[in-house]
N, C-alpha and C. Protein backbone atom coordinates (compact mmCIF):
# COMPACT_ATOMS: atom_id res chain seq x y z
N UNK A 1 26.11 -55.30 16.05
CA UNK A 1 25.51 -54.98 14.78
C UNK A 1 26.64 -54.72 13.78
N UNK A 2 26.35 -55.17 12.35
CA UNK A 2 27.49 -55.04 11.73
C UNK A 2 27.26 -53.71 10.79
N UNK A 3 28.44 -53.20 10.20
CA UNK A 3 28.60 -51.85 9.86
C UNK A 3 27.60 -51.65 8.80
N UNK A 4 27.42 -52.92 7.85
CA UNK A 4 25.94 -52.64 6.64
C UNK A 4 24.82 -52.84 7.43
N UNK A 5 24.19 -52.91 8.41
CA UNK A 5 23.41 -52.95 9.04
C UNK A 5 23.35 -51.53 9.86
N UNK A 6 24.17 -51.14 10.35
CA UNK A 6 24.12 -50.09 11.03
C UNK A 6 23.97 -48.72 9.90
N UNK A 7 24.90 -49.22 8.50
CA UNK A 7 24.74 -47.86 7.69
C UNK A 7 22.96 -47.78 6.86
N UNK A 8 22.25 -49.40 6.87
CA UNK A 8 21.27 -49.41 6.52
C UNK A 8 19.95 -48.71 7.51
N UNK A 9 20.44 -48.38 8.74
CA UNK A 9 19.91 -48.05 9.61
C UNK A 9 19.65 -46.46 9.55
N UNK A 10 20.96 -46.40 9.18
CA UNK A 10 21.25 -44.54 9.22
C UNK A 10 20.33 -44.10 7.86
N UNK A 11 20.81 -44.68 6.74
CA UNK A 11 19.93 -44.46 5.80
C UNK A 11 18.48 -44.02 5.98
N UNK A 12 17.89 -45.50 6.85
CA UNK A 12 16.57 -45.36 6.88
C UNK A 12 16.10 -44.12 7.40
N UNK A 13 17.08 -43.86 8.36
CA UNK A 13 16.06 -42.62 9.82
C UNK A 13 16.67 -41.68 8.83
N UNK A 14 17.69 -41.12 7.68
CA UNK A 14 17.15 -40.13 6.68
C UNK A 14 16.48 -39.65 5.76
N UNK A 15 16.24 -41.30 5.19
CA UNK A 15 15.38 -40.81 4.31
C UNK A 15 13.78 -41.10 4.77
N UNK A 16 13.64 -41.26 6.34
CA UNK A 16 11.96 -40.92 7.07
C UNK A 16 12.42 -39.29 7.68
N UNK A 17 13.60 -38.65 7.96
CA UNK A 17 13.36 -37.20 7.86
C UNK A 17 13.14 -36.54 6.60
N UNK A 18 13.58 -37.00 5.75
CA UNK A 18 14.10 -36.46 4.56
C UNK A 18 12.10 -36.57 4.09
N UNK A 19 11.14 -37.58 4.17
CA UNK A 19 10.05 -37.43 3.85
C UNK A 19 9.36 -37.13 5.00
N UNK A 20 9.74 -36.80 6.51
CA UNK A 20 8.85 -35.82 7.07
C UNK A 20 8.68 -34.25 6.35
N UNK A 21 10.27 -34.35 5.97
CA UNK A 21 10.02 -32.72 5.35
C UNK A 21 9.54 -32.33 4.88
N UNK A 22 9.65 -33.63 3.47
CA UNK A 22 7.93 -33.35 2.47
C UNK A 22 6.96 -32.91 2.66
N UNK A 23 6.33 -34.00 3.66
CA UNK A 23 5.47 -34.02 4.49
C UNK A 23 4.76 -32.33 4.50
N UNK A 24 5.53 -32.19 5.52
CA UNK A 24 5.72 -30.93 6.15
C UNK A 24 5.42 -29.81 4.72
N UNK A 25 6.23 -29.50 3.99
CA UNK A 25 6.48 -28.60 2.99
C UNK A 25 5.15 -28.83 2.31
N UNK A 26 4.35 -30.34 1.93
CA UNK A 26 3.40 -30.59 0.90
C UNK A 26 2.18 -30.37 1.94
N UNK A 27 2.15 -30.14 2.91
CA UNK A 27 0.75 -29.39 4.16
C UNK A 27 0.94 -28.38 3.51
N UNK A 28 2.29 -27.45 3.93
CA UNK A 28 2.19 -25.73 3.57
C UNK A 28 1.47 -25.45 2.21
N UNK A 29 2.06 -26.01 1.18
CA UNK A 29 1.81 -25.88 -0.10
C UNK A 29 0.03 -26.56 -0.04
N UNK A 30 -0.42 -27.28 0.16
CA UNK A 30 -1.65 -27.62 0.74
C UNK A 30 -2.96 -26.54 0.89
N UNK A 31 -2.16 -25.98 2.18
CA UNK A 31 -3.00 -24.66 3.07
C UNK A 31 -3.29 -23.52 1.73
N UNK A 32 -2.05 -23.50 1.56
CA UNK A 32 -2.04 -21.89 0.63
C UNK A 32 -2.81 -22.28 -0.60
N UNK A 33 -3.06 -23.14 -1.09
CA UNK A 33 -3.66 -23.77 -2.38
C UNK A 33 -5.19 -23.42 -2.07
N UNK A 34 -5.56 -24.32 -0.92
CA UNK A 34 -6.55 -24.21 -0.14
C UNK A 34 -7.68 -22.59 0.01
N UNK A 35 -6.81 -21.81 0.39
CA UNK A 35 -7.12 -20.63 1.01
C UNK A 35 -7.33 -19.27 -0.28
N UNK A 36 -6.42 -20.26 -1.21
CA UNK A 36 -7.12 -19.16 -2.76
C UNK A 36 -8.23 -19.90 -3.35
N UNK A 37 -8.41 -21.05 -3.33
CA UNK A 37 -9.84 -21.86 -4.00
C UNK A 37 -10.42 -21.52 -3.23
N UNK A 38 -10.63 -21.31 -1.44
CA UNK A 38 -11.63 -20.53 -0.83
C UNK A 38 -12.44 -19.79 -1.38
N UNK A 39 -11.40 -19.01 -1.29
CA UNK A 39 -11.26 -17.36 -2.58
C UNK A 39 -12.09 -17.45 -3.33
N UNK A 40 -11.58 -18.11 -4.50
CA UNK A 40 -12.20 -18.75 -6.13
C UNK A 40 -13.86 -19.03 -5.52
N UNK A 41 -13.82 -19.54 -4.75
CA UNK A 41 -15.24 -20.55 -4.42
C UNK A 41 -16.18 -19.17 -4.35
N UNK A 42 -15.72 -18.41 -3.02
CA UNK A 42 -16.72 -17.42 -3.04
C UNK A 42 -17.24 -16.62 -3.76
N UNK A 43 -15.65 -16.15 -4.55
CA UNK A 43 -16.39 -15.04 -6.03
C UNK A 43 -17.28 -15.90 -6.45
N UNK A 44 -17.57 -17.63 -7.07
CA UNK A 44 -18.07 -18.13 -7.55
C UNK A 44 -19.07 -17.59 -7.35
N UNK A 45 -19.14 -17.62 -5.94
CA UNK A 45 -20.77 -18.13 -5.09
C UNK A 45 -21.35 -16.84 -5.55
N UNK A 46 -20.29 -15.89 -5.71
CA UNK A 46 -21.02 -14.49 -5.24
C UNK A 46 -21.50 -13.89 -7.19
N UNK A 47 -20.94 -14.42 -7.61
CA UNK A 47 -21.21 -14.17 -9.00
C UNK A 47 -22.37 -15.08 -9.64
N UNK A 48 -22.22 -16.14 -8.90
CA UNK A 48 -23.60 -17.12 -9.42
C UNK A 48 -24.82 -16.45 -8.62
N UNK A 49 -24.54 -15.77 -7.50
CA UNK A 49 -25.88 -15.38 -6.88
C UNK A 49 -26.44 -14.00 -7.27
N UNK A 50 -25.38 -13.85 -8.29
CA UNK A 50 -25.94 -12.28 -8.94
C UNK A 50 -26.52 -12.44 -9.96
N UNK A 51 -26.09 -13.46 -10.73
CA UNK A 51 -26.73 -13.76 -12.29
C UNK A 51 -27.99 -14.53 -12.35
N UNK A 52 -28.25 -15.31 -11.20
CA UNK A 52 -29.25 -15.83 -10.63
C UNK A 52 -30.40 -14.53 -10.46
N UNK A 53 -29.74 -13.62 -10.34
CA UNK A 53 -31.16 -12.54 -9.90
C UNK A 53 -30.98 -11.86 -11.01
N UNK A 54 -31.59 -11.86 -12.15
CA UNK A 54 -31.52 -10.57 -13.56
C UNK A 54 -32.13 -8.96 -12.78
N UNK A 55 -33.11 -8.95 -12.40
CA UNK A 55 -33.62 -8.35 -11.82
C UNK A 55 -32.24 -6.65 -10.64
N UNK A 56 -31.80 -7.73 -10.11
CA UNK A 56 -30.54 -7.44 -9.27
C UNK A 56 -29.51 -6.61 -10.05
N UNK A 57 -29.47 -7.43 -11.14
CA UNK A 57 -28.48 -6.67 -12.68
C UNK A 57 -28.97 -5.57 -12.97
N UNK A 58 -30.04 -5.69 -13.34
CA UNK A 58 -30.74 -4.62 -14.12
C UNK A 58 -30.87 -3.09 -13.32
N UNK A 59 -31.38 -3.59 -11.75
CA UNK A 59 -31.25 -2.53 -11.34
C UNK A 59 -30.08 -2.26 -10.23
N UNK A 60 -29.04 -2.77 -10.54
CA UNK A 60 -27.50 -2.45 -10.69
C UNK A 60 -26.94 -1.36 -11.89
N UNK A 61 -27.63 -2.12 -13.14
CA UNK A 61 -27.42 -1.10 -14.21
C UNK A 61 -27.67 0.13 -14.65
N UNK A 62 -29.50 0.27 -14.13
CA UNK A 62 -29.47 1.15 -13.90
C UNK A 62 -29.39 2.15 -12.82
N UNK A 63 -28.92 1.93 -11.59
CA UNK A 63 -28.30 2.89 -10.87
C UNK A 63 -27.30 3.69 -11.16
N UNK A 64 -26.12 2.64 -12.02
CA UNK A 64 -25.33 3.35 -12.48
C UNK A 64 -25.55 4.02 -13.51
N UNK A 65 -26.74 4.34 -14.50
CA UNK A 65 -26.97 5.03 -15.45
C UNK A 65 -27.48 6.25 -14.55
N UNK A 66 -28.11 5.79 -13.78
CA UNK A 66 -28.86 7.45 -13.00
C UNK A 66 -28.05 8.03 -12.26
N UNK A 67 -27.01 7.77 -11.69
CA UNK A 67 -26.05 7.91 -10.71
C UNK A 67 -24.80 8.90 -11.96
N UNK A 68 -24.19 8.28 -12.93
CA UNK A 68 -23.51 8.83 -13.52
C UNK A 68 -22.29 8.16 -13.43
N UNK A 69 -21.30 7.76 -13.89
CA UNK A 69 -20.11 7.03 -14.05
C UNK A 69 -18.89 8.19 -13.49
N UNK A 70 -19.17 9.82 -13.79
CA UNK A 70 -18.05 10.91 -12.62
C UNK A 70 -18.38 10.37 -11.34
N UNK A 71 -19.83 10.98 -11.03
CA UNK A 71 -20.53 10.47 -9.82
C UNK A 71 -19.45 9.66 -9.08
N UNK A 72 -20.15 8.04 -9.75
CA UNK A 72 -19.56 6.97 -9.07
C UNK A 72 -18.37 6.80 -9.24
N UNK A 73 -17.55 7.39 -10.14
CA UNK A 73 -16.30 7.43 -9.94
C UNK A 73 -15.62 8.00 -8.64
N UNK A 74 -16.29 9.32 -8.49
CA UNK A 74 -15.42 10.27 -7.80
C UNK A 74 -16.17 9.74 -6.01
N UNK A 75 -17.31 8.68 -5.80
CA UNK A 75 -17.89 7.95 -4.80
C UNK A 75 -16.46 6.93 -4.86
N UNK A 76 -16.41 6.54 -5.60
CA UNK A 76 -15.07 5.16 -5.58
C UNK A 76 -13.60 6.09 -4.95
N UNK A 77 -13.32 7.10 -5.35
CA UNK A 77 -12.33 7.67 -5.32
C UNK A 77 -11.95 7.63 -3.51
N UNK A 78 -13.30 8.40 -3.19
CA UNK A 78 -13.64 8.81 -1.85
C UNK A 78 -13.62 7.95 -1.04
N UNK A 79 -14.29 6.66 -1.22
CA UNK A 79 -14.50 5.54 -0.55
C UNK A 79 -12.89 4.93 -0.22
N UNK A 80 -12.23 4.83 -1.43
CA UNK A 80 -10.70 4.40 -1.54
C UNK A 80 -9.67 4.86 -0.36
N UNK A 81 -10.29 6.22 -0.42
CA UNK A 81 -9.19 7.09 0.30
C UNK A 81 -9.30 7.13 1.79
N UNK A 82 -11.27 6.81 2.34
CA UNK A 82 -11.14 6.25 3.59
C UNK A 82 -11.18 5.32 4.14
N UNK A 83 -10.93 4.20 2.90
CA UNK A 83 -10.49 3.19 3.31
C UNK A 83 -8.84 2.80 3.71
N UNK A 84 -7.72 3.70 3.23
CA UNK A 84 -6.46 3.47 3.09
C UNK A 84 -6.44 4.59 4.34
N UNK A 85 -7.19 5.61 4.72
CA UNK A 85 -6.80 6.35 5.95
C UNK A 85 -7.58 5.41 7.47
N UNK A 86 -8.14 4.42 7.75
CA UNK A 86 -8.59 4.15 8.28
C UNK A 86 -7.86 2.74 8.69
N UNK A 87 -7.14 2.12 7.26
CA UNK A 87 -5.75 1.13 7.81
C UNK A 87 -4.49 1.57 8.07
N UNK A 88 -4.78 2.59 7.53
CA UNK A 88 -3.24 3.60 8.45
C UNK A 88 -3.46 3.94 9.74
N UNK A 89 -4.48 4.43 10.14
CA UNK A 89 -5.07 4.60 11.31
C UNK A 89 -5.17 3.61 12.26
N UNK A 90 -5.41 2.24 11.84
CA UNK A 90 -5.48 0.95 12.62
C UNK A 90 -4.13 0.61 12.66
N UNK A 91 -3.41 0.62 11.80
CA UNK A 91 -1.65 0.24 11.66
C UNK A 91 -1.41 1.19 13.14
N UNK A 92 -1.30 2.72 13.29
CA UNK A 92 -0.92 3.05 14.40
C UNK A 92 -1.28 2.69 15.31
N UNK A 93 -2.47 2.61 15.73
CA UNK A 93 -3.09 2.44 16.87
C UNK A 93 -2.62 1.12 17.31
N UNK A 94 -2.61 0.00 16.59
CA UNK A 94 -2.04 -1.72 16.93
C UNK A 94 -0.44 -1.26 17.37
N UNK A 95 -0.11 -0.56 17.19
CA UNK A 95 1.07 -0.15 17.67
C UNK A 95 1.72 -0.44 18.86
């Protein structure tokens, strides 16, 4: 084999690694794209299936009028706090 043949050779098998990598890199970039439009999709879903029910709104709205905005604040507060002691709690335990 002569040496432009052999360097045309070498070429080739780099630049088919050189676009496996792509390859490779444009899956990853792919997945992760993927997995936030998931995301996107569901709030969709989950926001179209609320506005779809007025009814659902309304007495959403007013719960929170009867409930009180301290109320549900200081319910959010609470909720927050056993939620962050309960992944601390799982963090040890997976330990």
């Amino acid at each position: 084999m002569n040496l432009r043949a052999r360097q045309l050779a070498e070429k080739r098998r780099d630049l088919q690694q050189c676009c496996e990598l792509q390859r490779h890199q444009v899956a990853q970039l792919t997945a992760s794209i993927e997995t936030r439009l998931a995301l996107v999709d569901r709030l969709v879903s989950a926001t179209s299936g609320i506005v779809n029910r007025p009814l659902l709104v309304l007495g959403g709205i007013a719960g929170l009028v009867l409930i009180g905005r301290w109320r549900l604040l200081r319910w959010v507060s609470h909720g927050a706090m056993v939620i962050a002691t309960a992944h601390k709690v799982r963090q040890l335990l997976a330990k």
